[in-house]
PDB file of N, CA and C in Angstrom:
ATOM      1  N   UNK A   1     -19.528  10.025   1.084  1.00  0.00           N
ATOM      2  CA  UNK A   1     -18.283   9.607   0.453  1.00  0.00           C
ATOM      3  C   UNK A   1     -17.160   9.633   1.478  1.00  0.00           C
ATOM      4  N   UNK A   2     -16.020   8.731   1.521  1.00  0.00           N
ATOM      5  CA  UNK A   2     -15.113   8.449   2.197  1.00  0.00           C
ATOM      6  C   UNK A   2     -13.927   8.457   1.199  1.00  0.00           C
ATOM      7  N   UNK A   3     -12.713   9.355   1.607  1.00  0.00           N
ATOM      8  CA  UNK A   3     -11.531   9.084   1.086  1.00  0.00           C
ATOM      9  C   UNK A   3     -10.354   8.791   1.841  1.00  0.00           C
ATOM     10  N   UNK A   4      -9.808   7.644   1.450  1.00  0.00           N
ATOM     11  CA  UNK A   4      -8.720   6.877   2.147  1.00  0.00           C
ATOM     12  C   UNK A   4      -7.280   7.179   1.695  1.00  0.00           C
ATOM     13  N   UNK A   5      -6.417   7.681   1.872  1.00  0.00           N
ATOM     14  CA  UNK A   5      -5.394   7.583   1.760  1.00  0.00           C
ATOM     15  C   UNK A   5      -3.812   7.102   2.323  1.00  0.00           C
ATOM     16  N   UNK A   6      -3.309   6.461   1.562  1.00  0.00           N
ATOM     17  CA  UNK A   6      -1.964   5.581   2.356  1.00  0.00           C
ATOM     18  C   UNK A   6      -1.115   6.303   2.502  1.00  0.00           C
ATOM     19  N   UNK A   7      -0.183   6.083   3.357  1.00  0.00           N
ATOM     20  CA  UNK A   7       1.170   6.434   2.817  1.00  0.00           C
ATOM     21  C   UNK A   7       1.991   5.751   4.082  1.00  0.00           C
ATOM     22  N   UNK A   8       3.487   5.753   3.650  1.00  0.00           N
ATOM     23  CA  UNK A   8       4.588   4.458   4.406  1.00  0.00           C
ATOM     24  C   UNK A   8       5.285   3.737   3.917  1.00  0.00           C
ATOM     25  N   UNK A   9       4.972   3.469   2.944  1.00  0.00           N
ATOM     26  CA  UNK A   9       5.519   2.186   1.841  1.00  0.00           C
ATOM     27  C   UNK A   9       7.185   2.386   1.637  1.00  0.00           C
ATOM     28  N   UNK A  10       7.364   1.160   1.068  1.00  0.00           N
ATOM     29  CA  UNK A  10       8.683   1.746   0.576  1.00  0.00           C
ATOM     30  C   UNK A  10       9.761   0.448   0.437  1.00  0.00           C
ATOM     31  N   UNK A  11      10.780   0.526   0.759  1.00  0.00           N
ATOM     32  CA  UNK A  11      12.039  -0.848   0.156  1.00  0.00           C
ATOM     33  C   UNK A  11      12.812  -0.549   1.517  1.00  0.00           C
ATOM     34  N   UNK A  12      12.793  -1.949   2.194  1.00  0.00           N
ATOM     35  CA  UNK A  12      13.462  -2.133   3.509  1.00  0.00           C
ATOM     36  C   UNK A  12      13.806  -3.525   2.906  1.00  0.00           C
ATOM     37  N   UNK A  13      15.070  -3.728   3.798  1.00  0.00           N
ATOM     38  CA  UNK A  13      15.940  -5.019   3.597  1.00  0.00           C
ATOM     39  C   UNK A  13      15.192  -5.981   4.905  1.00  0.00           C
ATOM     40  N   UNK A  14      14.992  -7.300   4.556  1.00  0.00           N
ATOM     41  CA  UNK A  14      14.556  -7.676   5.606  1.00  0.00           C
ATOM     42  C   UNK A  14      15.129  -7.932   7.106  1.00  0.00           C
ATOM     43  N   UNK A  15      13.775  -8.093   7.702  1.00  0.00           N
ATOM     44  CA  UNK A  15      13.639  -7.592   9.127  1.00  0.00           C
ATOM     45  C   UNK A  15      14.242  -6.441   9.618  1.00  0.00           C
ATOM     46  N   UNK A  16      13.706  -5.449   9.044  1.00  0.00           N
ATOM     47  CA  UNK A  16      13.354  -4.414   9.090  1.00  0.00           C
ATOM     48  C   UNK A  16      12.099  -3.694   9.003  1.00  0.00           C
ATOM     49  N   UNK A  17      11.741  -2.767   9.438  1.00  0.00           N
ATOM     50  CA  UNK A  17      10.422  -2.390  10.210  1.00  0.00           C
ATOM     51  C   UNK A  17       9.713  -1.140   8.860  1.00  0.00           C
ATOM     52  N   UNK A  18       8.353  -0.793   9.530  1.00  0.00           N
ATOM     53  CA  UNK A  18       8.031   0.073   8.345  1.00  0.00           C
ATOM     54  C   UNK A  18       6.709   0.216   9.216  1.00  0.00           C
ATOM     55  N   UNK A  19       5.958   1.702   9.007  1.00  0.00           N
ATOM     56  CA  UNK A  19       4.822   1.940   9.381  1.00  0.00           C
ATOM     57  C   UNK A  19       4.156   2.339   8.308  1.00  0.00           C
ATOM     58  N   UNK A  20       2.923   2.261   8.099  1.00  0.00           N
ATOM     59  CA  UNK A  20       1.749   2.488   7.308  1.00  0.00           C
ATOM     60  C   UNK A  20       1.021   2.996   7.980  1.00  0.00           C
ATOM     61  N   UNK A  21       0.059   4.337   7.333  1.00  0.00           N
ATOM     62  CA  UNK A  21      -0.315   5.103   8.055  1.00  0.00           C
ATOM     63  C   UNK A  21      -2.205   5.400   6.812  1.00  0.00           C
ATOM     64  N   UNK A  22      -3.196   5.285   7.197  1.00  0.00           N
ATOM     65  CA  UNK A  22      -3.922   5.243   6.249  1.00  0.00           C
ATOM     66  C   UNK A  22      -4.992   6.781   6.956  1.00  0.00           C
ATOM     67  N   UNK A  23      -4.991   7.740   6.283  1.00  0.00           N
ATOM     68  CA  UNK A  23      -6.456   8.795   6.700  1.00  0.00           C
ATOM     69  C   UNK A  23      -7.279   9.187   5.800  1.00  0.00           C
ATOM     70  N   UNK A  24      -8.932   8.950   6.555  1.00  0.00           N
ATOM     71  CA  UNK A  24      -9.846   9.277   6.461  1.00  0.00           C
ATOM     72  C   UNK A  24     -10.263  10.243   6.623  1.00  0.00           C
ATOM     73  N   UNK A  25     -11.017  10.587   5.495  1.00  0.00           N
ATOM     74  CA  UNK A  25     -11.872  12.036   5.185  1.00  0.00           C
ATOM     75  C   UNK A  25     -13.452  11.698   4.307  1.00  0.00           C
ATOM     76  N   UNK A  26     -13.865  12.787   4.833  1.00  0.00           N
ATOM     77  CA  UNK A  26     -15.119  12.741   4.403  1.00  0.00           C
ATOM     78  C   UNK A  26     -16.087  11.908   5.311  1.00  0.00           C
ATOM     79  N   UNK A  27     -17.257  11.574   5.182  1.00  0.00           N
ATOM     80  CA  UNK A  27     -17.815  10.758   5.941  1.00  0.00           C
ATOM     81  C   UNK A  27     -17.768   9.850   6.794  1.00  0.00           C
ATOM     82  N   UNK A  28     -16.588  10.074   7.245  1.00  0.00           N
ATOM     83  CA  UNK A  28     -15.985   9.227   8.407  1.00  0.00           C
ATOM     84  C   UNK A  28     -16.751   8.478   9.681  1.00  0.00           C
ATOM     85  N   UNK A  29     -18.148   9.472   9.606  1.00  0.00           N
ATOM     86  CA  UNK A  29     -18.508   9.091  10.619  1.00  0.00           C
ATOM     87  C   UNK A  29     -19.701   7.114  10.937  1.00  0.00           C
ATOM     88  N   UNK A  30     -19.624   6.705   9.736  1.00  0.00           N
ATOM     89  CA  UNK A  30     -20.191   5.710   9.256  1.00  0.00           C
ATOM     90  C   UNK A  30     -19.378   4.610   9.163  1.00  0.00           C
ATOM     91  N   UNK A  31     -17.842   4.584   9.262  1.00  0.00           N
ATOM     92  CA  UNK A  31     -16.858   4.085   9.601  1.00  0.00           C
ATOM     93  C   UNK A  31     -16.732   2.758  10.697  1.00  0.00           C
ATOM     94  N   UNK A  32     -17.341   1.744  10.637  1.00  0.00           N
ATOM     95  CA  UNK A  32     -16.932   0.728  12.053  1.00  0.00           C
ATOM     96  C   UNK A  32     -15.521  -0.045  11.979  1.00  0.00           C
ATOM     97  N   UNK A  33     -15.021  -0.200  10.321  1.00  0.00           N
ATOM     98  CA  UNK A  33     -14.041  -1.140  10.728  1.00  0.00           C
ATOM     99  C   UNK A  33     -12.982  -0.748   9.806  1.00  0.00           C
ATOM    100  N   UNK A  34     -11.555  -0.907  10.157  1.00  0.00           N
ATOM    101  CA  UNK A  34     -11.028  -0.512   8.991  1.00  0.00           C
ATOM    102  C   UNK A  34      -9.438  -1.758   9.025  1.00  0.00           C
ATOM    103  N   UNK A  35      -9.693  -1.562   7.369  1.00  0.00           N
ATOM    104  CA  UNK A  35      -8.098  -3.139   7.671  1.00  0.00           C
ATOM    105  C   UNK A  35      -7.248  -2.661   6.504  1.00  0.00           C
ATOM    106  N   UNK A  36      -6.064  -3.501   6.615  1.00  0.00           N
ATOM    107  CA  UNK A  36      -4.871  -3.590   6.033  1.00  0.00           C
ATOM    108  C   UNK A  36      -5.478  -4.535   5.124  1.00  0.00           C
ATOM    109  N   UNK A  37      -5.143  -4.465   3.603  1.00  0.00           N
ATOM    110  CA  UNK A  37      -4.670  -6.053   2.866  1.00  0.00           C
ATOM    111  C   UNK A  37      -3.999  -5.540   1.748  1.00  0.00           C
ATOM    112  N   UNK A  38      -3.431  -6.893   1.493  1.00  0.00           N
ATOM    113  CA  UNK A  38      -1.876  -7.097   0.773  1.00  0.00           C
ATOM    114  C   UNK A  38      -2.366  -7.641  -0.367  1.00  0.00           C
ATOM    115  N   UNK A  39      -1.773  -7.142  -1.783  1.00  0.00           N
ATOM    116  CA  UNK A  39      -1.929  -7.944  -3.061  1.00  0.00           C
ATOM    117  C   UNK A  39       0.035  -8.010  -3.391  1.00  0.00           C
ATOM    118  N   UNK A  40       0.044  -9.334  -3.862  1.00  0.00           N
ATOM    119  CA  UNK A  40       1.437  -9.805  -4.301  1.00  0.00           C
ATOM    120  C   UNK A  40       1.000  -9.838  -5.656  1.00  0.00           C
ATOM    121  N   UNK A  41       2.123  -9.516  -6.702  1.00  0.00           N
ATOM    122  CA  UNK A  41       1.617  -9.584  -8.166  1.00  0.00           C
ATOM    123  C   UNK A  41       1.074 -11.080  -8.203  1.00  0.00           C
ATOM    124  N   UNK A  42       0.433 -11.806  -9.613  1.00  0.00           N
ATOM    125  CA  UNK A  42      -0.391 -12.669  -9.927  1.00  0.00           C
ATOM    126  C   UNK A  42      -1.108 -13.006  -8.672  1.00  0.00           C
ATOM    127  N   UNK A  43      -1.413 -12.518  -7.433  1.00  0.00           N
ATOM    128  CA  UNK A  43      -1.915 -13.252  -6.372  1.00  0.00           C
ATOM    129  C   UNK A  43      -3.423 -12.557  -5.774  1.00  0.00           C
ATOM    130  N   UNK A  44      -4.281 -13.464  -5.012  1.00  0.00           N
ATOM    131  CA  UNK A  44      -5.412 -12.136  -5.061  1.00  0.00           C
ATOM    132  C   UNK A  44      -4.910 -11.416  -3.764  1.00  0.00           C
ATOM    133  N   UNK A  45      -6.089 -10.354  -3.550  1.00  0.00           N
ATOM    134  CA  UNK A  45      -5.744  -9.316  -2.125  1.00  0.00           C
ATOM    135  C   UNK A  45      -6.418 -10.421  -1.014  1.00  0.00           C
ATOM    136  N   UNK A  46      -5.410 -10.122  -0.072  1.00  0.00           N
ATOM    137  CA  UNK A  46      -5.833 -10.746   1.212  1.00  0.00           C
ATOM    138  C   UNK A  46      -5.897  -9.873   2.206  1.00  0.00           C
ATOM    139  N   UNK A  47      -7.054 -10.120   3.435  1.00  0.00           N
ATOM    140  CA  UNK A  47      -6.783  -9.403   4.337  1.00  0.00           C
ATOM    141  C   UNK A  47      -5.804  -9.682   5.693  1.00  0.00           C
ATOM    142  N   UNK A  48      -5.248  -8.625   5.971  1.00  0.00           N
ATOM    143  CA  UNK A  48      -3.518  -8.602   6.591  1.00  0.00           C
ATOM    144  C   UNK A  48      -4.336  -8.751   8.131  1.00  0.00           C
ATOM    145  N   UNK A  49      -4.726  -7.650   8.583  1.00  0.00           N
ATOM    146  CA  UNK A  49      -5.161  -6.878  10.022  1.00  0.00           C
ATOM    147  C   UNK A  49      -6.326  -6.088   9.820  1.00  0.00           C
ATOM    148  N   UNK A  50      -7.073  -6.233  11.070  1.00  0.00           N
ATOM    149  CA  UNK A  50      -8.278  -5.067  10.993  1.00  0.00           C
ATOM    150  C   UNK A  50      -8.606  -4.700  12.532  1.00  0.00           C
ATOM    151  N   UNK A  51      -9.009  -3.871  11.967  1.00  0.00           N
ATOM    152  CA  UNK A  51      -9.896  -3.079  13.794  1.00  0.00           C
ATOM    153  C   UNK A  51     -10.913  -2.520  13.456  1.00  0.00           C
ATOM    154  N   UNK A  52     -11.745  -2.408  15.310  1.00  0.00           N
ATOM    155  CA  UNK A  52     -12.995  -2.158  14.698  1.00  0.00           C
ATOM    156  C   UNK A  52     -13.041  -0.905  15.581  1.00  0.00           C
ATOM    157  N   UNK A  53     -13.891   0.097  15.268  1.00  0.00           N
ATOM    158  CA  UNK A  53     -14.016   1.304  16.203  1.00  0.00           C
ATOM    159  C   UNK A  53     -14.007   0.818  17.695  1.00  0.00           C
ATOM    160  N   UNK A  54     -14.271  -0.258  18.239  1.00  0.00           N
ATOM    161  CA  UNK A  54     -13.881  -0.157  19.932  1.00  0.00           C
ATOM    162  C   UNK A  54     -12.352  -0.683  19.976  1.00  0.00           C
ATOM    163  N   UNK A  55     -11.582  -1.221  18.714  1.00  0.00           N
ATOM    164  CA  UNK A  55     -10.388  -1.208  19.209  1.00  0.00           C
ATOM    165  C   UNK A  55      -9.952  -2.965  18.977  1.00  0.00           C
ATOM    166  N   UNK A  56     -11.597  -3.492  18.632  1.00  0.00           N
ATOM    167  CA  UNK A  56     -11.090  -5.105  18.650  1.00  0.00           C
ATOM    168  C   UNK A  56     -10.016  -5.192  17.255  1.00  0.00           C
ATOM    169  N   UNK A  57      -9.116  -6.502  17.560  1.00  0.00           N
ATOM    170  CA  UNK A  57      -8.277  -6.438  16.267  1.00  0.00           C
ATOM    171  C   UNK A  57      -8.224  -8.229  15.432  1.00  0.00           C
ATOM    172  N   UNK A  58      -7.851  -8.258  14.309  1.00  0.00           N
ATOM    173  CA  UNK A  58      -7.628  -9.144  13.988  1.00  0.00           C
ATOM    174  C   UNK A  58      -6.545  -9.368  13.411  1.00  0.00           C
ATOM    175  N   UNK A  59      -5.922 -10.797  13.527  1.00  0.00           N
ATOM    176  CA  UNK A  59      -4.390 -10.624  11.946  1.00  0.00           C
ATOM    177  C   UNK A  59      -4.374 -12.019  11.603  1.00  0.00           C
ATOM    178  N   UNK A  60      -3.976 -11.796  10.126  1.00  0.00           N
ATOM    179  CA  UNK A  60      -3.557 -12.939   9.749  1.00  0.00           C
ATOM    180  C   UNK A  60      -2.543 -13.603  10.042  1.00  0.00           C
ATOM    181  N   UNK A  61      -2.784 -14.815  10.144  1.00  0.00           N
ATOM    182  CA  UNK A  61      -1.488 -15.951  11.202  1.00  0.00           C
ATOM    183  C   UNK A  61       0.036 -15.707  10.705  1.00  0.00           C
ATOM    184  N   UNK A  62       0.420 -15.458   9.609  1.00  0.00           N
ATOM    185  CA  UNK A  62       1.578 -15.140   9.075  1.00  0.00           C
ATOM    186  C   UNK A  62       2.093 -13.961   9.400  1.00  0.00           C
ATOM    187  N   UNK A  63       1.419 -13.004   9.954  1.00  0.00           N
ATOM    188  CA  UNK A  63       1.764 -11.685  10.299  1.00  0.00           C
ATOM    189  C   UNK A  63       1.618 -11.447  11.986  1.00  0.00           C
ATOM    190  N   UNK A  64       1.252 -12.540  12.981  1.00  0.00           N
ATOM    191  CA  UNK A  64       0.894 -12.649  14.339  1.00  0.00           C
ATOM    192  C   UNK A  64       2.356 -12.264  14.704  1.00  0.00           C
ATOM    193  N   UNK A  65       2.667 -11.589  15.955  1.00  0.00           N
ATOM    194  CA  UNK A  65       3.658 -11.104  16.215  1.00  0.00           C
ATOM    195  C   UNK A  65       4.654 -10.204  15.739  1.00  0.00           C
ATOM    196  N   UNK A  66       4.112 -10.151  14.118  1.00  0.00           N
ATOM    197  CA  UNK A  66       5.376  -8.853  13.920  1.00  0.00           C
ATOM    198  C   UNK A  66       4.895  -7.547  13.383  1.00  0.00           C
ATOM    199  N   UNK A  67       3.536  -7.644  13.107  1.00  0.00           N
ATOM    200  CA  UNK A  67       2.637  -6.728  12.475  1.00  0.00           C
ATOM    201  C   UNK A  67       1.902  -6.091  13.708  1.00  0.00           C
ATOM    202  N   UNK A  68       1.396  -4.718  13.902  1.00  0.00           N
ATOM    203  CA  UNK A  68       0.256  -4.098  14.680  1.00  0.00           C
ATOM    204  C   UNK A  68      -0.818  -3.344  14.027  1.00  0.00           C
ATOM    205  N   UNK A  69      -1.593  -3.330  14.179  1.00  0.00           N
ATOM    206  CA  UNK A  69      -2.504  -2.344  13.321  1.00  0.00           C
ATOM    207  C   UNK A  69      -3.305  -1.635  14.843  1.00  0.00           C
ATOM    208  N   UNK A  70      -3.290  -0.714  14.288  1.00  0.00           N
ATOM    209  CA  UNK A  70      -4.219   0.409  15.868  1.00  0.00           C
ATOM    210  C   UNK A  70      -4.875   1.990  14.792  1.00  0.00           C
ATOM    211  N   UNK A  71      -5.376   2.381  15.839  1.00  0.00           N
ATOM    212  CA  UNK A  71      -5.962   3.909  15.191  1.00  0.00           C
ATOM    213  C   UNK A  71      -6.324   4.962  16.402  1.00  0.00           C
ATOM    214  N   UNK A  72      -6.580   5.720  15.495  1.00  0.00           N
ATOM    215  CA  UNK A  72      -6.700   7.045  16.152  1.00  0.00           C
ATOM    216  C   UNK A  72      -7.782   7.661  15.712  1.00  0.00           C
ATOM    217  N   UNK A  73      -9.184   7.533  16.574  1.00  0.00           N
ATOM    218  CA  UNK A  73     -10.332   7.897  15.818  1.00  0.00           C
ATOM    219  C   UNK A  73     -10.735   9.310  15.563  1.00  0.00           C
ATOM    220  N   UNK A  74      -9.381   9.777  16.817  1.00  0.00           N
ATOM    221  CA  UNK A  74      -9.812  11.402  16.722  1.00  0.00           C
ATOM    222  C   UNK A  74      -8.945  12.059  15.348  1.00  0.00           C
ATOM    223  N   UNK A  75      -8.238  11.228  14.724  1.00  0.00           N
ATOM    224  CA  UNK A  75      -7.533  11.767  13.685  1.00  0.00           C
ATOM    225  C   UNK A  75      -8.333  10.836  12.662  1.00  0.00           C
ATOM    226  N   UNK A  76      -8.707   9.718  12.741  1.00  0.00           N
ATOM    227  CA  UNK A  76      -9.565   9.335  11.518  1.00  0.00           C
ATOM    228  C   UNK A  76      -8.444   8.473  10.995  1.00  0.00           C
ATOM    229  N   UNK A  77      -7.678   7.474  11.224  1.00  0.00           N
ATOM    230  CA  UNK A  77      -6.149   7.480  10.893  1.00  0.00           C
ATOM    231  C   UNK A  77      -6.371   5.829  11.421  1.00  0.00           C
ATOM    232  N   UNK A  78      -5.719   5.206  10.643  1.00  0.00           N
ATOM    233  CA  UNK A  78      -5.278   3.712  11.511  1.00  0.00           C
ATOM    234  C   UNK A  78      -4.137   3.491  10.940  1.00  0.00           C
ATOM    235  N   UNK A  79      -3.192   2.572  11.405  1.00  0.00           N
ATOM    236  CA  UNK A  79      -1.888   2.353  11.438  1.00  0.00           C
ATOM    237  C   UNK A  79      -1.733   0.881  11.036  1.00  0.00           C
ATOM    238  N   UNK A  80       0.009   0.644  10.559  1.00  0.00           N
ATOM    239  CA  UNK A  80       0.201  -0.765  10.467  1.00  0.00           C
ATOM    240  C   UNK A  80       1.482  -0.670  10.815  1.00  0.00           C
ATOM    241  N   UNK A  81       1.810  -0.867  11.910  1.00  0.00           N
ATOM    242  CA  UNK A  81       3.073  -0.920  12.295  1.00  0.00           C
ATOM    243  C   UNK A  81       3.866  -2.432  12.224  1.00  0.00           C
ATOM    244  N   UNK A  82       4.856  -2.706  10.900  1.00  0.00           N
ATOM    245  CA  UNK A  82       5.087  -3.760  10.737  1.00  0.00           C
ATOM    246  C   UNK A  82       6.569  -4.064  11.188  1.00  0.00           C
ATOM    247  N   UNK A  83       7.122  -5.101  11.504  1.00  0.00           N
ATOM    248  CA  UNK A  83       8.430  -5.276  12.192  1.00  0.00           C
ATOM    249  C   UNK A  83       8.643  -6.601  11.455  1.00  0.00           C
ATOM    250  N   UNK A  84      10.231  -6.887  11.853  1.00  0.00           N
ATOM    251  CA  UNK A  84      10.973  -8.189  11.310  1.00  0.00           C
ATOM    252  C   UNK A  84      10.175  -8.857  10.123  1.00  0.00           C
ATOM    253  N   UNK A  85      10.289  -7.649   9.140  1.00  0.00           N
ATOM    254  CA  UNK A  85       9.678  -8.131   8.047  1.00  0.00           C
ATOM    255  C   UNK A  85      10.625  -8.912   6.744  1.00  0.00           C
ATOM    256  N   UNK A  86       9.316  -9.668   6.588  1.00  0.00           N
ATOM    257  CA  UNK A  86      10.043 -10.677   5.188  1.00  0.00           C
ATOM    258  C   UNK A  86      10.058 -10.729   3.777  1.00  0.00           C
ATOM    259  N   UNK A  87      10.602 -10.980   3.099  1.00  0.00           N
ATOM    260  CA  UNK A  87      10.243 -11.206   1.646  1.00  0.00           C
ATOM    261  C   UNK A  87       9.494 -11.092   1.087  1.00  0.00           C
ATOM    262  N   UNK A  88       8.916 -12.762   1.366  1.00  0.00           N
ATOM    263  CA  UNK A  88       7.461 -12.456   1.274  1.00  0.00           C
ATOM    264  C   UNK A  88       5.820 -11.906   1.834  1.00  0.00           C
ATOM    265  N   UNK A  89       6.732 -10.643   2.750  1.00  0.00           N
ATOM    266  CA  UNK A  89       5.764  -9.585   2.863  1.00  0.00           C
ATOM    267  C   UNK A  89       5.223  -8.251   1.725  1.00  0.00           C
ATOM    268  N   UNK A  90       6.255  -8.612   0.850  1.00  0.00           N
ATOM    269  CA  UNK A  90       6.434  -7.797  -0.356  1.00  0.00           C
ATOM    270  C   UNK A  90       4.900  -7.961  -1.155  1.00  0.00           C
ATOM    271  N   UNK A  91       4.530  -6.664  -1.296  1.00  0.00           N
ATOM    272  CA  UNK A  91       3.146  -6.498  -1.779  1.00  0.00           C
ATOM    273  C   UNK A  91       2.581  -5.264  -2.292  1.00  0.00           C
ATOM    274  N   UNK A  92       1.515  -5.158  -3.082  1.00  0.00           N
ATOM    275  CA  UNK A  92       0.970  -3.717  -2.277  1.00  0.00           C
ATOM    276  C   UNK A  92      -0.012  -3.684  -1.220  1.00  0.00           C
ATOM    277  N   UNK A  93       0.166  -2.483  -0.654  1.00  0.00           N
ATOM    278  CA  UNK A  93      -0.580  -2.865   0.807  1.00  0.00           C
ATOM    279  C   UNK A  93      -2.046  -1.340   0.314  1.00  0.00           C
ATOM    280  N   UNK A  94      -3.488  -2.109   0.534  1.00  0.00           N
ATOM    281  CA  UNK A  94      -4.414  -1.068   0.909  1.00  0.00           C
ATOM    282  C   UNK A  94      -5.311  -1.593   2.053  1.00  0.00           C
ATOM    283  N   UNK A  95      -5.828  -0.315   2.188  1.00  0.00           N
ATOM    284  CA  UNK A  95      -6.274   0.340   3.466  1.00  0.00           C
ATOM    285  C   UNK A  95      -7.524   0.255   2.779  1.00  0.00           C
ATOM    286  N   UNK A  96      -8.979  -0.521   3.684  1.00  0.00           N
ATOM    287  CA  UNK A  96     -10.172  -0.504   3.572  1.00  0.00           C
ATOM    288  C   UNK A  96     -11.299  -0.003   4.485  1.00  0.00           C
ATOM    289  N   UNK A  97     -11.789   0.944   4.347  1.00  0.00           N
ATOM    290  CA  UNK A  97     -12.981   1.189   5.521  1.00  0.00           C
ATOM    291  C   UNK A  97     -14.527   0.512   4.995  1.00  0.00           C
ATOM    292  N   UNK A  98     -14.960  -0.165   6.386  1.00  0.00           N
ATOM    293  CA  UNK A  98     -16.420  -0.718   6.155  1.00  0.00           C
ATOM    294  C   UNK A  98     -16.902  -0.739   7.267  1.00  0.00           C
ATOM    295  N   UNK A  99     -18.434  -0.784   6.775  1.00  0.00           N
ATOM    296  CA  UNK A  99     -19.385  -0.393   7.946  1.00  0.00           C
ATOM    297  C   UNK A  99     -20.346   0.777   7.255  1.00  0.00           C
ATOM    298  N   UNK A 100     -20.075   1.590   6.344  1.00  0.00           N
ATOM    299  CA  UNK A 100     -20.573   2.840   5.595  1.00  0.00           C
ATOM    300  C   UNK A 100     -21.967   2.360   4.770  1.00  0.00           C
ATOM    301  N   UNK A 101     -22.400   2.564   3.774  1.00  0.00           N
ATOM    302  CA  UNK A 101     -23.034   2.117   2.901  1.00  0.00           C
ATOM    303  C   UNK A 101     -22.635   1.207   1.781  1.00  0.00           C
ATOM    304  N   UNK A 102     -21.347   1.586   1.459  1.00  0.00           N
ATOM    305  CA  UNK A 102     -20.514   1.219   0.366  1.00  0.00           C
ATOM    306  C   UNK A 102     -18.983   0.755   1.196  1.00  0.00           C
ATOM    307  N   UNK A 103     -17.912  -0.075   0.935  1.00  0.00           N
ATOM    308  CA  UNK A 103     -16.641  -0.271   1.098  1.00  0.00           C
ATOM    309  C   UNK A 103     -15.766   0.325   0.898  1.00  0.00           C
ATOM    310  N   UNK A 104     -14.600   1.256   1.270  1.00  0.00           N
ATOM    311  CA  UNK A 104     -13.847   1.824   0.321  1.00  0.00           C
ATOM    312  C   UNK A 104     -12.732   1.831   0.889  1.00  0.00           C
ATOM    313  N   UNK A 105     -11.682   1.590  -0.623  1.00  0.00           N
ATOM    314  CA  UNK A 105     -10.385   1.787  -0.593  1.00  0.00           C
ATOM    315  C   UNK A 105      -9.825   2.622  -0.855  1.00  0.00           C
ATOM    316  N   UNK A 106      -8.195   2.931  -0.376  1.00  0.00           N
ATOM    317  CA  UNK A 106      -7.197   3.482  -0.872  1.00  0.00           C
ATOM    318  C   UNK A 106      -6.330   3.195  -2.191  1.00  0.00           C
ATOM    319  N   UNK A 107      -5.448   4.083  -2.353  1.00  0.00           N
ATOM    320  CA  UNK A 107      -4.955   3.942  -3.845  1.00  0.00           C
ATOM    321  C   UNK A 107      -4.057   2.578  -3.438  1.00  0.00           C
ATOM    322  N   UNK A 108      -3.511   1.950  -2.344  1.00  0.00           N
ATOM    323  CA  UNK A 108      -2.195   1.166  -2.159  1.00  0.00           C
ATOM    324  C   UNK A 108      -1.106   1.982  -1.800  1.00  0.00           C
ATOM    325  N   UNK A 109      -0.305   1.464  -1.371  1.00  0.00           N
ATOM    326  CA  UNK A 109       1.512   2.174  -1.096  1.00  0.00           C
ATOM    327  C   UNK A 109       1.877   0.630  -1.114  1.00  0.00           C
ATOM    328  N   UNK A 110       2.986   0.731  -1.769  1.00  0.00           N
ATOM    329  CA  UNK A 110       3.638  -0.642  -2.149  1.00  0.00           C
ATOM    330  C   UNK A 110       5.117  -0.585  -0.704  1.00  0.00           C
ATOM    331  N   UNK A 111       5.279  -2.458  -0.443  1.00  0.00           N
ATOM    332  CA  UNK A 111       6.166  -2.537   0.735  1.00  0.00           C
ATOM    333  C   UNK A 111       7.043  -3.652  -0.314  1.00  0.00           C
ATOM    334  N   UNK A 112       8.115  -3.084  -0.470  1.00  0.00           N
ATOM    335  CA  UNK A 112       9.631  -4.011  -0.938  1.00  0.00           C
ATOM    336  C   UNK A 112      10.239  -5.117   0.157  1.00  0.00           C
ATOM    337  N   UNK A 113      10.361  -5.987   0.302  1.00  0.00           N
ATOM    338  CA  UNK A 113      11.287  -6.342   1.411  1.00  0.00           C
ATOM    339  C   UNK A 113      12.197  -7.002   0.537  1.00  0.00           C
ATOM    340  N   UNK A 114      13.063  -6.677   0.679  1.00  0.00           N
ATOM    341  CA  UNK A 114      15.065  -7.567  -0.086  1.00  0.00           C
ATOM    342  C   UNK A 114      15.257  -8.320   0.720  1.00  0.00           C
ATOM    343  N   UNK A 115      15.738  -9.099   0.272  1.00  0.00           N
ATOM    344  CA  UNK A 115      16.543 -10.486   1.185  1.00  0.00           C
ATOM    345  C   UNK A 115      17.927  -9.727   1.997  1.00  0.00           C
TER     346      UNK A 115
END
């Protein structure tokens, strides 16, 4: 079993910055990849950013340049360091680990952005 937890979230006016911070417990060690994705109400979850235990990364084109995602394997921890954020970055944001037997998420931490 793997437990994920968020935290970071919160109500920033835009372009303004915000970190997300997601840690792993429990079986961590089965762990290869872990990502960011965003649900907007009526909309489905998409995936934001991911990394993989050597560090490779991915992002979605709307988030290229102002978003980072990285980790820290000795803390079990990956990050979303988001910048000059927009509106419609407004979501809830969870944290997914895969590679295990099973997929697993976090509860979400929700990101506000105001005009």
């Amino acid at each position: 079993q793997v437990q994920l937890v968020e935290s970071g979230g919160g109500l920033v006016q835009a372009g303004g910055s915000l970190r997300l911070s997601c840690a792993a417990s429990g079986d961590t060690i089965c762990i290869s990849a872990m990502g960011w994705y965003r649900q907007a109400p009526g909309k489905e979850r998409n995936l934001v950013a991911s990394i993989s235990r050597r560090g490779s990364t991915y992002y979605t084109e709307s988030v290229k340049g102002r978003f980072s995602i990285s980790r820290d394997n000795a803390k079990n921890t990956v990050y979303l360091q988001m910048n000059s954020l927009k509106p419609e970055d407004t979501a809830v944001y969870y944290c997914k680990a895969t590679g295990c037997p099973r997929d697993y998420w976090g509860q979400g931490t929700q990101v506000t952005v105001s005009p």
